[in-house]
Protein backbone atom coordinates (compact mmCIF):
# COMPACT_ATOMS: atom_id res chain seq x y z
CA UNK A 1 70.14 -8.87 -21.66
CA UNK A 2 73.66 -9.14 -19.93
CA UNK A 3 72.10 -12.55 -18.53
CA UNK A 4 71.25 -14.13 -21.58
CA UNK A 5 74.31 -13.38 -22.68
CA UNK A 6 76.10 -15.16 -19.97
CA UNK A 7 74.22 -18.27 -20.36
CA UNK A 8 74.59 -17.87 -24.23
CA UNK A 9 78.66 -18.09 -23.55
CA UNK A 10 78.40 -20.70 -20.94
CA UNK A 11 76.29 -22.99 -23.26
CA UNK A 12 78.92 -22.29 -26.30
CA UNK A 13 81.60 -23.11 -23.99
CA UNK A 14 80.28 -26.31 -22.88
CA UNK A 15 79.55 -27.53 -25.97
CA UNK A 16 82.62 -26.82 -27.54
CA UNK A 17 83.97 -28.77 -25.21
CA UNK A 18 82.06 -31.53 -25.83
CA UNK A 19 83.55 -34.62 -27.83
CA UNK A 20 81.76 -34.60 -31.12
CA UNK A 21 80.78 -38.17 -32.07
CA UNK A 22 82.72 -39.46 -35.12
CA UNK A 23 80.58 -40.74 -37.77
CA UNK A 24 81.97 -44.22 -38.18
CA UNK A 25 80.31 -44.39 -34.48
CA UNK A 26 77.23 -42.90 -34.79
CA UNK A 27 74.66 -45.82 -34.47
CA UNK A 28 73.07 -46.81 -37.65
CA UNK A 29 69.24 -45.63 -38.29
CA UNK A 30 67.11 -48.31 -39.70
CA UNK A 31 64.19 -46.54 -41.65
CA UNK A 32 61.35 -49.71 -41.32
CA UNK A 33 57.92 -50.55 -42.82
CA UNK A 34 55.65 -53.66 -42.34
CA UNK A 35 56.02 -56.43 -44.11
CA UNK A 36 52.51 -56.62 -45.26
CA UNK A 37 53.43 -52.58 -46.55
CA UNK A 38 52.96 -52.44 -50.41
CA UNK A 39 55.77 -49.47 -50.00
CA UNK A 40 59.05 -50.94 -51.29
CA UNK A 41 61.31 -47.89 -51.84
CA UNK A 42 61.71 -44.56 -49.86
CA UNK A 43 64.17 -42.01 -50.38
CA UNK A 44 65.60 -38.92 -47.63
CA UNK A 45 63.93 -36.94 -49.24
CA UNK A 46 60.36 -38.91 -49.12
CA UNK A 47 61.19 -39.28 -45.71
CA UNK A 48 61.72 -35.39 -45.44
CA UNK A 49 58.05 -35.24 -47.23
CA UNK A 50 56.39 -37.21 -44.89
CA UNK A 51 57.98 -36.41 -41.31
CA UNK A 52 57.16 -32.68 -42.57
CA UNK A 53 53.85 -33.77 -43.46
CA UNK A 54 53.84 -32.06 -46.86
CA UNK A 55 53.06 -35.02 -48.18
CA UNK A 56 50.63 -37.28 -46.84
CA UNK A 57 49.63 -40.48 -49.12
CA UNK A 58 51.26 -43.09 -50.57
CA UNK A 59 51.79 -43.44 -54.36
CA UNK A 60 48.67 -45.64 -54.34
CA UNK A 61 46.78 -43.18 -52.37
CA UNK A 62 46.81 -44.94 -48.81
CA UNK A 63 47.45 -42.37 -45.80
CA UNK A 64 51.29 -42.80 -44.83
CA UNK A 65 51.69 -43.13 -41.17
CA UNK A 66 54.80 -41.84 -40.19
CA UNK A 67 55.64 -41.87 -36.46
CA UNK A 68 58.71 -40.82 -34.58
CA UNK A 69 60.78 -41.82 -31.27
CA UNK A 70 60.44 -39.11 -28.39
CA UNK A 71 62.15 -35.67 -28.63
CA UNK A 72 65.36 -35.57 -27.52
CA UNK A 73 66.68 -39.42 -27.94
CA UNK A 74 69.68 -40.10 -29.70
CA UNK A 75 68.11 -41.58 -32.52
CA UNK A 76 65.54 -39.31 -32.74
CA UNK A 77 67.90 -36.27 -32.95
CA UNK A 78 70.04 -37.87 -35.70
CA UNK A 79 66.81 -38.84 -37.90
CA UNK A 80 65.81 -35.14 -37.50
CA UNK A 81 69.24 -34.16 -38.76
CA UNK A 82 70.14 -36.50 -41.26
CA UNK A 83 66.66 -36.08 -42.70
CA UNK A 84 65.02 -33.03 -41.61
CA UNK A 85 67.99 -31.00 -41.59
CA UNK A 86 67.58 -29.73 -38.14
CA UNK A 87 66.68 -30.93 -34.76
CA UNK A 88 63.64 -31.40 -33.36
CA UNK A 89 63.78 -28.50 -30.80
CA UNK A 90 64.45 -26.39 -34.00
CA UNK A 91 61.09 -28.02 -35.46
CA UNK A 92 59.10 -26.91 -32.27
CA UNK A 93 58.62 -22.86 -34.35
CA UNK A 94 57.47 -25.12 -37.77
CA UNK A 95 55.30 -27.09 -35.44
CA UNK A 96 53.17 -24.03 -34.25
CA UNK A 97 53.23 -22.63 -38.00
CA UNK A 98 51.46 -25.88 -39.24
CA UNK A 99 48.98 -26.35 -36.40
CA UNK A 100 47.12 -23.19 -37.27
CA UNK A 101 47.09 -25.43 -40.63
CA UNK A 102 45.16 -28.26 -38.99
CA UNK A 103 48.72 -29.74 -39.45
CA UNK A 104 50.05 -32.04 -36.79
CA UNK A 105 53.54 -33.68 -36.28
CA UNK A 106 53.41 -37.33 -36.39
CA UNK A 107 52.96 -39.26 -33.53
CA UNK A 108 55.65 -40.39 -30.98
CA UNK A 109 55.75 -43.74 -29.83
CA UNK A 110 58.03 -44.09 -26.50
CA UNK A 111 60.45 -46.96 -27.36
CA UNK A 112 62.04 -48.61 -30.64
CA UNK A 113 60.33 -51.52 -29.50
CA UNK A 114 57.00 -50.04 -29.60
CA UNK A 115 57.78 -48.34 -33.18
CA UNK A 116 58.45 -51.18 -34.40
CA UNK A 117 55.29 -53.30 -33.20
CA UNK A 118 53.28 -50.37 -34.45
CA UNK A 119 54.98 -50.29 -37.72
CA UNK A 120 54.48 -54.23 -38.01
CA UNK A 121 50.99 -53.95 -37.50
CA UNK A 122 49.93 -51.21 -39.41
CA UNK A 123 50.40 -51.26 -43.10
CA UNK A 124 50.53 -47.50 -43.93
CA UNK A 125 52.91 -46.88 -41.03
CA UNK A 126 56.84 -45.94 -41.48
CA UNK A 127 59.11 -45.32 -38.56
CA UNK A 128 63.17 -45.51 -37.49
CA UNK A 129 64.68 -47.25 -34.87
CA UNK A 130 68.31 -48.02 -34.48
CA UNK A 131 69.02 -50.17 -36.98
CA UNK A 132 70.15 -52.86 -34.56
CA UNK A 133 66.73 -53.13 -33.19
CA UNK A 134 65.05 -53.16 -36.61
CA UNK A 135 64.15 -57.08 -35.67
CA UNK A 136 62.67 -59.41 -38.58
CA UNK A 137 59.08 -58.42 -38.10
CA UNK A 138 59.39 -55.71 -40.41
CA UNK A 139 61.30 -54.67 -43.62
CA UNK A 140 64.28 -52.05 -44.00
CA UNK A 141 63.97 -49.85 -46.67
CA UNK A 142 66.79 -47.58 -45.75
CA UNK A 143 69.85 -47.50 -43.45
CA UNK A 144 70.82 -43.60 -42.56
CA UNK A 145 74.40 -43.87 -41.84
């Protein structure tokens, strides 16, 4: 117990000592769709809905598609925050709960590149990617700032 709480202190030193990033240059996340997607608005909290996979269609009944960068990128830990409300080491516990479910998370794709091909491709499919790489093969529907 005395261990743990020695690393405990030496992690809450070191990141207090940490610069914290100041919003104005936190990269920009561009929420994207397809262009051939019939989905023309989404809000934070759709987003929440879907990434959480409490909700699963479209209005018009399609399956939404959502899929993610890898755990533990920079883009992917401010989605999980700005949407989700926590990170996605925190989601790991809500994970397990919802697998017993015949829940799954959605899928990772390894690159913003590769998001965004997917996303282009597939009309049901929403992703993020920095919203410098958001390219003109897809749509923005949302810019988390």
């Amino acid at each position: 117990m005395a261990a743990l709480r020695s690393v405990l202190g030496v992690a809450l030193v070191v990141a207090a000592a940490l610069p914290a990033v100041p919003a104005e240059q936190a990269p920009k996340i561009a929420v994207i769709v397809g262009k051939s997607s019939k989905v023309e608005h989404v809000s934070k909290d759709d987003l929440r809905e879907l990434y959480l996979r409490r909700r699963r269609l479209w209005p018009d009944g399609e399956r939404a598609l959502p899929v993610n960068l890898p755990s533990g990128t920079a883009v992917r830990e401010r989605f999980s925050r700005l949407v989700l409300g926590r990170s996605s080491e925190d989601l790991v516990a809500y994970w397990n709960g919802r697998y017993f479910e015949g829940i799954t998370p959605p899928p990772v794709l390894p690159t913003p590149a590769a998001v965004r091909a997917y996303v282009a491709d597939e009309p049901n499919a929403i992703g993020y990617v920095p919203a410098e790489d958001a390219g003109t093969d897809c749509r923005v529907l949302l810019i988390l700032e």
